[in-house]
N, C-alpha and C. Protein backbone atom coordinates (compact mmCIF):
# COMPACT_ATOMS: atom_id res chain seq x y z
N UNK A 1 15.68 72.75 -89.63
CA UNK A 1 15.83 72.03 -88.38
C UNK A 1 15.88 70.54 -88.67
N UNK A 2 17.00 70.06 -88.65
CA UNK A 2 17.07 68.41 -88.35
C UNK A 2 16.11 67.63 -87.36
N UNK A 3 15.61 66.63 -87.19
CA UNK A 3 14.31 66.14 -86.69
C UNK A 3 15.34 65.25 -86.07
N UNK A 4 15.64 64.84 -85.04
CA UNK A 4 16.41 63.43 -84.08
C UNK A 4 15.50 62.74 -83.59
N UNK A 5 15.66 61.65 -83.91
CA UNK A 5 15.22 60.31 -82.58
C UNK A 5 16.29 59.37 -81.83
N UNK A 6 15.95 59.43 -80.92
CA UNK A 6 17.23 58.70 -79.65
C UNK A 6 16.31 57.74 -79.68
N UNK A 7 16.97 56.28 -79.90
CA UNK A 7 16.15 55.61 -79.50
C UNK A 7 17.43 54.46 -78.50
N UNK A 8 16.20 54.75 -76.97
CA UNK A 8 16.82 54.39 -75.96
C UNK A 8 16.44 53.22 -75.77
N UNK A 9 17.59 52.25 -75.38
CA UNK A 9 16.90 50.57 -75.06
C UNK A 9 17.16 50.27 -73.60
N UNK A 10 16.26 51.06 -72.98
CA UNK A 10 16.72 51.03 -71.85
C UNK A 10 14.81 51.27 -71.20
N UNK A 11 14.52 50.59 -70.04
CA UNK A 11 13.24 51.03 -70.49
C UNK A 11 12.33 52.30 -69.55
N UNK A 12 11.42 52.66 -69.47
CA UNK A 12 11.36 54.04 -68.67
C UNK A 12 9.79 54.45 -69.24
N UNK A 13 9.02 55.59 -68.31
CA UNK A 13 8.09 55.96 -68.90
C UNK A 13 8.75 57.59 -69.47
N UNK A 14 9.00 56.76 -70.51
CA UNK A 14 8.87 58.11 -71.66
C UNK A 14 8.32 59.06 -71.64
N UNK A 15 6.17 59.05 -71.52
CA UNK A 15 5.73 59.74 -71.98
C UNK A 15 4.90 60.38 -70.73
N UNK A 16 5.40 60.08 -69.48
CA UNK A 16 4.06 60.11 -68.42
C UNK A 16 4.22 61.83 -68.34
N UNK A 17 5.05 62.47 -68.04
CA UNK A 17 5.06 63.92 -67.73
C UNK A 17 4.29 64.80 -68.82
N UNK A 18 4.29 64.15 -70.24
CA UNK A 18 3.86 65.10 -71.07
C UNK A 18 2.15 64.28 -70.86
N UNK A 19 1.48 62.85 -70.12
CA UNK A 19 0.18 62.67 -69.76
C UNK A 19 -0.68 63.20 -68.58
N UNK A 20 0.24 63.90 -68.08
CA UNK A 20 -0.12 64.43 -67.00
C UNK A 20 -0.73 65.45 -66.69
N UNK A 21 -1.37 65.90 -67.75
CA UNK A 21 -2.04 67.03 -68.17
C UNK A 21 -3.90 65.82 -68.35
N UNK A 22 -3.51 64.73 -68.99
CA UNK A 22 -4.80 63.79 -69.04
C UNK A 22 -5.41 63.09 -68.06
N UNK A 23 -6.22 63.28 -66.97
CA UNK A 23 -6.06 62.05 -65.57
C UNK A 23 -6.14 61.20 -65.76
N UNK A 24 -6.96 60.98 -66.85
CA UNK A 24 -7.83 59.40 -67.62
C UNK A 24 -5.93 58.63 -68.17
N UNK A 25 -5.55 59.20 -68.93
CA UNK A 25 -4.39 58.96 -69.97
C UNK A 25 -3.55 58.82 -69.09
N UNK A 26 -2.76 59.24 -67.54
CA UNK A 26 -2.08 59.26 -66.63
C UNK A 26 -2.67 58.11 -65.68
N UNK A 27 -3.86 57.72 -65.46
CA UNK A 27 -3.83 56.81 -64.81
C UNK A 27 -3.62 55.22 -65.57
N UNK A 28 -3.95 55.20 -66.97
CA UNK A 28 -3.43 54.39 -67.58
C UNK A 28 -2.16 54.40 -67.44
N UNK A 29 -1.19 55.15 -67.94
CA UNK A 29 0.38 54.90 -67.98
C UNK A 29 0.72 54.48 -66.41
N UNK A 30 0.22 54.98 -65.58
CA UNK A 30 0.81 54.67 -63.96
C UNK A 30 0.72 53.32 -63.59
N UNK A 31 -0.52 52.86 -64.21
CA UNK A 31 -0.40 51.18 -63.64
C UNK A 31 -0.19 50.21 -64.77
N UNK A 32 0.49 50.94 -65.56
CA UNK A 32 0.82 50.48 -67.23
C UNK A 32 1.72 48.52 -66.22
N UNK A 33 2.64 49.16 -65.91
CA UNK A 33 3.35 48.21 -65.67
C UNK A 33 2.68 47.30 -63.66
N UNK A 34 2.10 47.90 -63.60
CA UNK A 34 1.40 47.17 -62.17
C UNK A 34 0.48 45.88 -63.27
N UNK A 35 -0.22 46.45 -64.36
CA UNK A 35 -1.06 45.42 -64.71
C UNK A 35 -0.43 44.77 -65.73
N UNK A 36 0.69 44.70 -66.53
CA UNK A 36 1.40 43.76 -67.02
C UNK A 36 2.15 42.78 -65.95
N UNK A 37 2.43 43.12 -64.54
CA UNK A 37 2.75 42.14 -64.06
C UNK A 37 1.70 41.11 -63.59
N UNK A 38 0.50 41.55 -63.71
CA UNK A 38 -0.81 40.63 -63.28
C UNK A 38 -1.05 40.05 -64.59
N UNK A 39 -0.98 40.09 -65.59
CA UNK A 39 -1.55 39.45 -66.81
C UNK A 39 -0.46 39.50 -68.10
N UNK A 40 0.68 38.50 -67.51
CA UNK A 40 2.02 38.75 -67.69
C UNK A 40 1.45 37.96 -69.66
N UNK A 41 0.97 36.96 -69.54
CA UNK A 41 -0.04 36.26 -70.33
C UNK A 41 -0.09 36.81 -71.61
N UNK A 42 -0.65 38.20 -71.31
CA UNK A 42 -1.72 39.38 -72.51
C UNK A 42 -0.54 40.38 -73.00
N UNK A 43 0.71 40.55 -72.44
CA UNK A 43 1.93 41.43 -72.32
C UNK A 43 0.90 42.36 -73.59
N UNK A 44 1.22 41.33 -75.15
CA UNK A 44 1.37 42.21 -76.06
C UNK A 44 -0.35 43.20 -76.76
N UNK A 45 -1.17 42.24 -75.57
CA UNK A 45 -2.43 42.88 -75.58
C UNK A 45 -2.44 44.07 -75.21
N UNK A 46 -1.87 44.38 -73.77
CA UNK A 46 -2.22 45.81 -73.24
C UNK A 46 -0.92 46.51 -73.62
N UNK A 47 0.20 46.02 -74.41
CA UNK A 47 0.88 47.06 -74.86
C UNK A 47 -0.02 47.47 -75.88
N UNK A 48 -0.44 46.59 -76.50
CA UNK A 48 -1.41 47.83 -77.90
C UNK A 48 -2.33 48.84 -77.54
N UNK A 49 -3.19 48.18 -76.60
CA UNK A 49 -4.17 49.32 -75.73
C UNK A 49 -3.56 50.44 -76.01
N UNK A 50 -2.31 50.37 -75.00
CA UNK A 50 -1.55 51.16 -74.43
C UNK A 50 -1.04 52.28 -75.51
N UNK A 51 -0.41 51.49 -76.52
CA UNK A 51 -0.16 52.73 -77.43
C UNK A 51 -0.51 53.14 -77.90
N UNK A 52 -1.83 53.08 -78.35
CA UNK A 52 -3.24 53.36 -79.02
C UNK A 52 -3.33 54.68 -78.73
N UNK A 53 -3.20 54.64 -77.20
CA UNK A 53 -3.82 55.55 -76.49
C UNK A 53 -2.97 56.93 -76.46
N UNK A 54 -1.32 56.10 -76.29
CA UNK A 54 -0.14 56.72 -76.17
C UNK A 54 0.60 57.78 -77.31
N UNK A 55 0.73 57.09 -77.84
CA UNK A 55 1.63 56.95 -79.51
C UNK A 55 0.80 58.25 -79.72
N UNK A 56 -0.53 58.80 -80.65
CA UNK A 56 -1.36 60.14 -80.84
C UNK A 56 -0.74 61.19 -80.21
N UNK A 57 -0.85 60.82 -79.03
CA UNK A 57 -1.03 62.34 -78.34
C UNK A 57 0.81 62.62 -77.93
N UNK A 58 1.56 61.46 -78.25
CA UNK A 58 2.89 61.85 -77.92
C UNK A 58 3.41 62.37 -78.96
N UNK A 59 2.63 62.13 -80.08
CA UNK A 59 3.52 62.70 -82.11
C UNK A 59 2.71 63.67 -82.05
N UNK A 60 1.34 63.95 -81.71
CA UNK A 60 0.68 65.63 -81.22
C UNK A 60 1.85 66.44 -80.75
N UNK A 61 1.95 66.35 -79.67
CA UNK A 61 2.53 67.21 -78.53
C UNK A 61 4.01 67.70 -79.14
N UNK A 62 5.35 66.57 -79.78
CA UNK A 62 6.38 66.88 -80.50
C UNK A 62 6.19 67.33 -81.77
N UNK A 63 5.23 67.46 -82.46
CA UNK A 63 4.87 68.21 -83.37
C UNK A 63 4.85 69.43 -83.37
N UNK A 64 4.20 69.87 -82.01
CA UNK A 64 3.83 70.90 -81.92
C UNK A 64 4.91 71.73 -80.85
N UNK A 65 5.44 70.62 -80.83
CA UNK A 65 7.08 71.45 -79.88
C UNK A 65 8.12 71.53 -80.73
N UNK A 66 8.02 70.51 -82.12
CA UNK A 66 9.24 71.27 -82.75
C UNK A 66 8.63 71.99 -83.72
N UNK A 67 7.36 72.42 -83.77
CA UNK A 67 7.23 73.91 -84.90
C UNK A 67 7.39 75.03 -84.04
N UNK A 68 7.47 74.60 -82.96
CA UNK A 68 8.14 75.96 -81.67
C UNK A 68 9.59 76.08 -81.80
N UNK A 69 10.18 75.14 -82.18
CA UNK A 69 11.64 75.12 -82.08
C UNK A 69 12.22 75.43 -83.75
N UNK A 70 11.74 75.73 -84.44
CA UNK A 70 12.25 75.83 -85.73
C UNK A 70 13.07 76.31 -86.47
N UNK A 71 13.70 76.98 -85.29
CA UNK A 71 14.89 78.29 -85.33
C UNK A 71 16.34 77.41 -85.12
N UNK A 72 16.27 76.23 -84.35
CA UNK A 72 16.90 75.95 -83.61
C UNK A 72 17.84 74.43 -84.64
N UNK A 73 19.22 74.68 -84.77
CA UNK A 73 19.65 73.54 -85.39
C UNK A 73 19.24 72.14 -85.41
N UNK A 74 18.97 71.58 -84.51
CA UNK A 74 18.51 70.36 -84.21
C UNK A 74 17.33 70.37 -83.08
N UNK A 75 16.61 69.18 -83.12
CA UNK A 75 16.00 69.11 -81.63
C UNK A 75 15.71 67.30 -81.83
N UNK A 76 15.69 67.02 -80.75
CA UNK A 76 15.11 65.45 -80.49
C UNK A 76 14.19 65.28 -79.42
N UNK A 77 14.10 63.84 -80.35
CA UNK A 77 12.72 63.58 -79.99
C UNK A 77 13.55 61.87 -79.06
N UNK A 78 12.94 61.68 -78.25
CA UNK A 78 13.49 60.46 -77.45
C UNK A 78 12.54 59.73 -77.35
N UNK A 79 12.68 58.57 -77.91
CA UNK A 79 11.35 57.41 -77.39
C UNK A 79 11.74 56.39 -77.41
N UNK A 80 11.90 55.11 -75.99
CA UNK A 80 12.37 53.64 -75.53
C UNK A 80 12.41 53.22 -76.98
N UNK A 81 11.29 53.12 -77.70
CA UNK A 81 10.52 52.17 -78.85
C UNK A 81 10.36 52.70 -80.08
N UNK A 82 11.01 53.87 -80.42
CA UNK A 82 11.21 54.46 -81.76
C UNK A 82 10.54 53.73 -82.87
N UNK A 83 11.52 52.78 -82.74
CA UNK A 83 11.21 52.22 -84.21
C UNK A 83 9.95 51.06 -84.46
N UNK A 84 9.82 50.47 -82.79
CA UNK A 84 8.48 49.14 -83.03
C UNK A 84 7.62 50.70 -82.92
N UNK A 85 7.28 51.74 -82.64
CA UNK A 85 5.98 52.64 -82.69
C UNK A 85 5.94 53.06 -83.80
N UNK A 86 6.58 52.70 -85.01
CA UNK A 86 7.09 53.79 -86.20
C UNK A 86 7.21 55.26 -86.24
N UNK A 87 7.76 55.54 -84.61
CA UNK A 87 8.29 57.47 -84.83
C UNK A 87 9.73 57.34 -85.82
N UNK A 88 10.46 56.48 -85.70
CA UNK A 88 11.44 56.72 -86.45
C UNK A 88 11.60 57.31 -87.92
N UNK A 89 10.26 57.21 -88.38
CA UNK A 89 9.62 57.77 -89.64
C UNK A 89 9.29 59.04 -90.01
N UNK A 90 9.30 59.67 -88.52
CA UNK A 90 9.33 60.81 -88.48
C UNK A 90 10.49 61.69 -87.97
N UNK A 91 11.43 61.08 -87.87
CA UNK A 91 13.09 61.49 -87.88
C UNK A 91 13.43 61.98 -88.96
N UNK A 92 14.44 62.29 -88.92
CA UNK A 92 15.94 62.66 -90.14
C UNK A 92 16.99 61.82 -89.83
N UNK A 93 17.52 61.29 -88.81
CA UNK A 93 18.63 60.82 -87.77
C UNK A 93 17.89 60.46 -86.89
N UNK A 94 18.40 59.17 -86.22
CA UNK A 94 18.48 57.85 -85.58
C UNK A 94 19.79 58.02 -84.95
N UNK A 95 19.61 58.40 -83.30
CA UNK A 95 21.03 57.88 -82.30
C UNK A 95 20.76 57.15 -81.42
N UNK A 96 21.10 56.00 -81.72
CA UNK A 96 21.01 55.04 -80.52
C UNK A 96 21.79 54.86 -79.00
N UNK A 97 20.89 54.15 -78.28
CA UNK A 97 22.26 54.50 -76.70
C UNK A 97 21.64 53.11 -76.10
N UNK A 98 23.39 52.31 -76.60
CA UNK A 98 22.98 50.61 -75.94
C UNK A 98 23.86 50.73 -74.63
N UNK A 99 23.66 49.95 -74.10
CA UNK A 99 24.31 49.32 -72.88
C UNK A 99 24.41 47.60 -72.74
N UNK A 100 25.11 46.98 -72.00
CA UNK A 100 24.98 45.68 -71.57
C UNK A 100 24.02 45.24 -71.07
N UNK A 101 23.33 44.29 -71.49
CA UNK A 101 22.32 43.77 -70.77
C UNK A 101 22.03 43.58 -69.19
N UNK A 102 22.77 42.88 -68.76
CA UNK A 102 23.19 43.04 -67.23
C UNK A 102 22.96 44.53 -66.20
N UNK A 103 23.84 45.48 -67.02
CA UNK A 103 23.54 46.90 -66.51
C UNK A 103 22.28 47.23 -67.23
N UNK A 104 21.48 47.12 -68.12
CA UNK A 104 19.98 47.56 -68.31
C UNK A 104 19.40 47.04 -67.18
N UNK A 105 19.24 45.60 -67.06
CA UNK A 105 18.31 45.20 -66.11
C UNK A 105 18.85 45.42 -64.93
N UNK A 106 19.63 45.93 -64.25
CA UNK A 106 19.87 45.98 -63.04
C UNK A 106 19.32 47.44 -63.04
N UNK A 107 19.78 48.67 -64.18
CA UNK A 107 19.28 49.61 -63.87
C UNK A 107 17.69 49.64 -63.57
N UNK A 108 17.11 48.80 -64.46
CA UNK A 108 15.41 48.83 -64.57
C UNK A 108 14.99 48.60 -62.99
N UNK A 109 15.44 47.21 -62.49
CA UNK A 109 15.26 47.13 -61.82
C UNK A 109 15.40 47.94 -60.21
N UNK A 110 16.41 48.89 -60.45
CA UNK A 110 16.84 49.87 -59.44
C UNK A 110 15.76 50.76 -59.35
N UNK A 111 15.40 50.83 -60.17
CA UNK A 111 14.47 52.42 -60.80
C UNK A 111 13.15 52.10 -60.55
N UNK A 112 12.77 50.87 -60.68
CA UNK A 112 11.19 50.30 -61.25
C UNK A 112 10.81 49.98 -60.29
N UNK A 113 9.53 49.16 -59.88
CA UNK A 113 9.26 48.52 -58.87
C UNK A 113 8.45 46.84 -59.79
N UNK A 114 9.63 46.42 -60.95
CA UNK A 114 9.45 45.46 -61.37
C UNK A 114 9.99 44.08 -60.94
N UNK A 115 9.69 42.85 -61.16
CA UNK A 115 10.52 41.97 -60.91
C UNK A 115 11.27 41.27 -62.30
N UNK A 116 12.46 40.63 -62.09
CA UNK A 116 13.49 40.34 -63.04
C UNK A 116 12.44 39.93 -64.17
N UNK A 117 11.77 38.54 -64.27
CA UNK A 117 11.01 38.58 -65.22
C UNK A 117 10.34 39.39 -66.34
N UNK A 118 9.75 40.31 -65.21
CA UNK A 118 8.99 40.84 -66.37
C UNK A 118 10.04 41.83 -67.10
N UNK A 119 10.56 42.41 -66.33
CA UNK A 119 11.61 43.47 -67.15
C UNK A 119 12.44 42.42 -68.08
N UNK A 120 13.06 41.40 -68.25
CA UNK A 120 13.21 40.48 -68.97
C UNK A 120 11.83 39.92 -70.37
N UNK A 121 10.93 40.28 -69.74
CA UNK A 121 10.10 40.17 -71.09
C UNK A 121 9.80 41.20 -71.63
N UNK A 122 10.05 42.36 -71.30
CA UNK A 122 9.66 43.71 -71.71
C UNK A 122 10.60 44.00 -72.46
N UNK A 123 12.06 43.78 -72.08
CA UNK A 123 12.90 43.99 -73.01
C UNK A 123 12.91 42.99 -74.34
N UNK A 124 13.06 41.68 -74.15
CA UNK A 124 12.36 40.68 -75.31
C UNK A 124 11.75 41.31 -76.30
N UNK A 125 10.82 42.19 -76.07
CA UNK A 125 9.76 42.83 -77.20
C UNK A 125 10.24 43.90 -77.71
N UNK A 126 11.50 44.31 -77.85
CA UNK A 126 12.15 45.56 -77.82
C UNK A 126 12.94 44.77 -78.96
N UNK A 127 13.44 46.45 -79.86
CA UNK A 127 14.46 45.59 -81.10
C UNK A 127 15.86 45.16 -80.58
N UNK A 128 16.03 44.35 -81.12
CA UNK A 128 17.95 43.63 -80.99
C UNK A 128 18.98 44.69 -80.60
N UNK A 129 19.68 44.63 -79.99
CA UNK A 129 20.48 45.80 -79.84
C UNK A 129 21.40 45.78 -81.03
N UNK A 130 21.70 44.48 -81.72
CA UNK A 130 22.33 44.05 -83.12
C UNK A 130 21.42 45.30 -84.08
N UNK A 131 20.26 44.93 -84.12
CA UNK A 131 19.27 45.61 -85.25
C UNK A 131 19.43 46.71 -84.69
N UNK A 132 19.32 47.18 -83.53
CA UNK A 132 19.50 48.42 -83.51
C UNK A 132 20.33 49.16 -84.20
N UNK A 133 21.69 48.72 -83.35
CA UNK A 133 22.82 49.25 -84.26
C UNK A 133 22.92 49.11 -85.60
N UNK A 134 22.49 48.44 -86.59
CA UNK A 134 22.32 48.72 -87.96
C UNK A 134 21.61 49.95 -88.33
N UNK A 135 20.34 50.05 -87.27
CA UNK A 135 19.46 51.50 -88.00
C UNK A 135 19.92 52.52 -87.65
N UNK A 136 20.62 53.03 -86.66
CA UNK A 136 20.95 54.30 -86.49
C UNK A 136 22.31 54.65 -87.08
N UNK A 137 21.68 55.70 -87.30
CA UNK A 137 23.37 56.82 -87.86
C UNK A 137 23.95 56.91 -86.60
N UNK A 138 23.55 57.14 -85.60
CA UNK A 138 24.99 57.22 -84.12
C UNK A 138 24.46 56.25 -83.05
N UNK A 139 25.45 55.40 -82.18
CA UNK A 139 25.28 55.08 -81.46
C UNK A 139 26.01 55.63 -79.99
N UNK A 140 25.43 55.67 -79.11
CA UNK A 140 26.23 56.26 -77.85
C UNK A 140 26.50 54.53 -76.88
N UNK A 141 27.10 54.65 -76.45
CA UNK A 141 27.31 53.20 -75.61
C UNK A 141 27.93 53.83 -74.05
N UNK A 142 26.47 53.43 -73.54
CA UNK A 142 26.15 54.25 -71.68
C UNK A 142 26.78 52.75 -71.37
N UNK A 143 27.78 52.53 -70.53
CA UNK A 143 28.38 50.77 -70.31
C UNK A 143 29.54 51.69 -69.27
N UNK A 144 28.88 52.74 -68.79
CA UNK A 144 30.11 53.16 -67.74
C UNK A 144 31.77 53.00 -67.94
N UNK A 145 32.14 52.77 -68.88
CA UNK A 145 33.24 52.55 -69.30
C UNK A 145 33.72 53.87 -69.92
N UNK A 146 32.94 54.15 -71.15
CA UNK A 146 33.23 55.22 -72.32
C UNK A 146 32.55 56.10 -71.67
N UNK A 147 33.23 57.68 -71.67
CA UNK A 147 33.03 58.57 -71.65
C UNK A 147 31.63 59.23 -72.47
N UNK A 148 30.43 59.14 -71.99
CA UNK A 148 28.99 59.84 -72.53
C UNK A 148 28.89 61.03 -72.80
N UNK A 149 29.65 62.11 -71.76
CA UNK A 149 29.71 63.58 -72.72
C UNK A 149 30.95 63.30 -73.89
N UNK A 150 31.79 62.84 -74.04
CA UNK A 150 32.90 62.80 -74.85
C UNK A 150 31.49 62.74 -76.49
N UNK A 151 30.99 61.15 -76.00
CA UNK A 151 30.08 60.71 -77.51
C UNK A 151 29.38 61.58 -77.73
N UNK A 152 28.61 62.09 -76.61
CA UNK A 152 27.70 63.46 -76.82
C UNK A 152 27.75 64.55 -77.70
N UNK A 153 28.78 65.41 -77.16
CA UNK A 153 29.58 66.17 -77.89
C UNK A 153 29.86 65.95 -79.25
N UNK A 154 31.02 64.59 -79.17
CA UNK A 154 30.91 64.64 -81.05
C UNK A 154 29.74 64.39 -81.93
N UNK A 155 28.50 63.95 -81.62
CA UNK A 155 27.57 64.05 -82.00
C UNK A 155 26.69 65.29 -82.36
N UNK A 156 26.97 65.86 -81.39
CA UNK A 156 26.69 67.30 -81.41
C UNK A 156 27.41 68.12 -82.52
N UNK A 157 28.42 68.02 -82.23
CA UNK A 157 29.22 68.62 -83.72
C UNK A 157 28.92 68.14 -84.75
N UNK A 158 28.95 66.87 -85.15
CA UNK A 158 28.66 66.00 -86.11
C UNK A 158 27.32 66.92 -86.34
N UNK A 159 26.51 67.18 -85.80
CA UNK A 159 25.09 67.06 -85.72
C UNK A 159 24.74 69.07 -86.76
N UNK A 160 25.94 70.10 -85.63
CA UNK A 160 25.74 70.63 -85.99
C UNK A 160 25.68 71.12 -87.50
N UNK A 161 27.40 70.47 -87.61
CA UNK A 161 28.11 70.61 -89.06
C UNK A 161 26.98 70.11 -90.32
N UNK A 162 26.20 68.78 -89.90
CA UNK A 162 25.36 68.80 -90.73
C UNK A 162 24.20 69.87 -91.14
N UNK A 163 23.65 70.42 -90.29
CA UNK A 163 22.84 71.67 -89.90
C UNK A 163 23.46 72.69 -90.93
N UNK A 164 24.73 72.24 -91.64
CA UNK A 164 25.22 74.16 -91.63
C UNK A 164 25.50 74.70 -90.37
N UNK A 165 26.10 74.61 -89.71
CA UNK A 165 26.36 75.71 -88.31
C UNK A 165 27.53 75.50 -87.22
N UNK A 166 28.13 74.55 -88.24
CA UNK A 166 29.82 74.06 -87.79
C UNK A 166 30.94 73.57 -88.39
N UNK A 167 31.75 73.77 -88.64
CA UNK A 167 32.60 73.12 -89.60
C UNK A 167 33.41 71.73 -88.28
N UNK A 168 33.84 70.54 -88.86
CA UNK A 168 34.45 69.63 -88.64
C UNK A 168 35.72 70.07 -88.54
C-alpha cells in the first residue's frame, strides 16, 4: 500500500470529526480559531498548544486506519500542514492542491467565520505555495479554470500504475 499525503493550502479543520469522539480535544479545536482572533499577538503560541494536542492523536487514528486498509492500492492521508507538522515523513507521495491566493481567501472567508486578517496571517504561517510545489510529486491546481477530476484521475492512474495495478 502506497502511503499519500495531500497537502492542502487551503485552510479548514482537518481534524475536528475524527476529535469528536474527545469533548475536552473538540472543544479545543472549536474555538481554535475564536481564540486566535482574540490573541492575534500569541498566533504561534496556541498553534503549538494546539498541535501538541492535535498532531498524536491524528497520526494514532491514520495509523490505525491504514493498517485497516492494507489491501487497498493506495490510501491518503490529507492534512492543511503536512509538512510544517512533519506528517509528510510519514508519506511515500506528496500531492499538492494550490489555488490563487485571492480564491483561497475568499473561499476561507466564505466558509469561516474569520476576518480578512487573520486568515491572512494564518496563511503567512503556512509553506510557500513556490516551496510547496518543489516538494510534491503531484500538484492539482483547484483555480476553477482546470478541470479537477481530469488531474484527479491522472493521478490516480499514475498512482495506480505505480502500485502495480495499472499499466500507463
Amino acid at each position: 500500500t502506497i502511503i499519500l499525503g495531500i497537502m492542502v493550502v487551503i485552510l479548514g479543520y482537518t481534524t475536528f470529526n475524527l476529535l469528536r469522539k474527545n469533548e475536552k480535544q473538540e472543544d479545543i479545536l472549536t474555538g481554535y480559531m475564536t481564540y486566535l482572533n482574540k490573541i492575534s499577538q500569541t498566533i504561534e503560541e496556541a498553534d503549538k498548544k494546539i498541535n501538541e494536542i492535535v498532531h498524536p492523536f491524528v497520526f494514532e487514528h491514520f495509523n490505525e486506519w491504514v493498517n485497516a486498509h492494507l489491501n487497498c492500492p493506495y490510501v491518503i492521508k490529507e492534512a492543511a500542514i503536512l509538512f510544517e507538522s512533519g506528517a509528510n515523513k510519514t508519506v511515500d507521495t506528496v500531492i499538492g492542491v494550490v489555488a490563487p491566493m485571492e480564491l483561497k481567501i475568499n473561499r476561507v472567508l466564505k466558509r469561516d467565520t474569520l476576518d480578512l486578517e487573520t486568515v491572512q496571517k494564518i496563511i503567512s504561517r503556512q509553506i510557500s505555495e513556490d516551496e510547496l510545489v518543489k516538494k510534491c510529486q503531484f500538484i492539482i491546481r483547484n483555480n476553477e479554470t482546470e478541470s479537477l477530476l481530469k488531474q484527479v484521475l491522472d493521478i490516480h492512474r499514475k498512482l495506480l500504475h505505480q502500485a502495480g495495478h495499472f499499466r500507463l
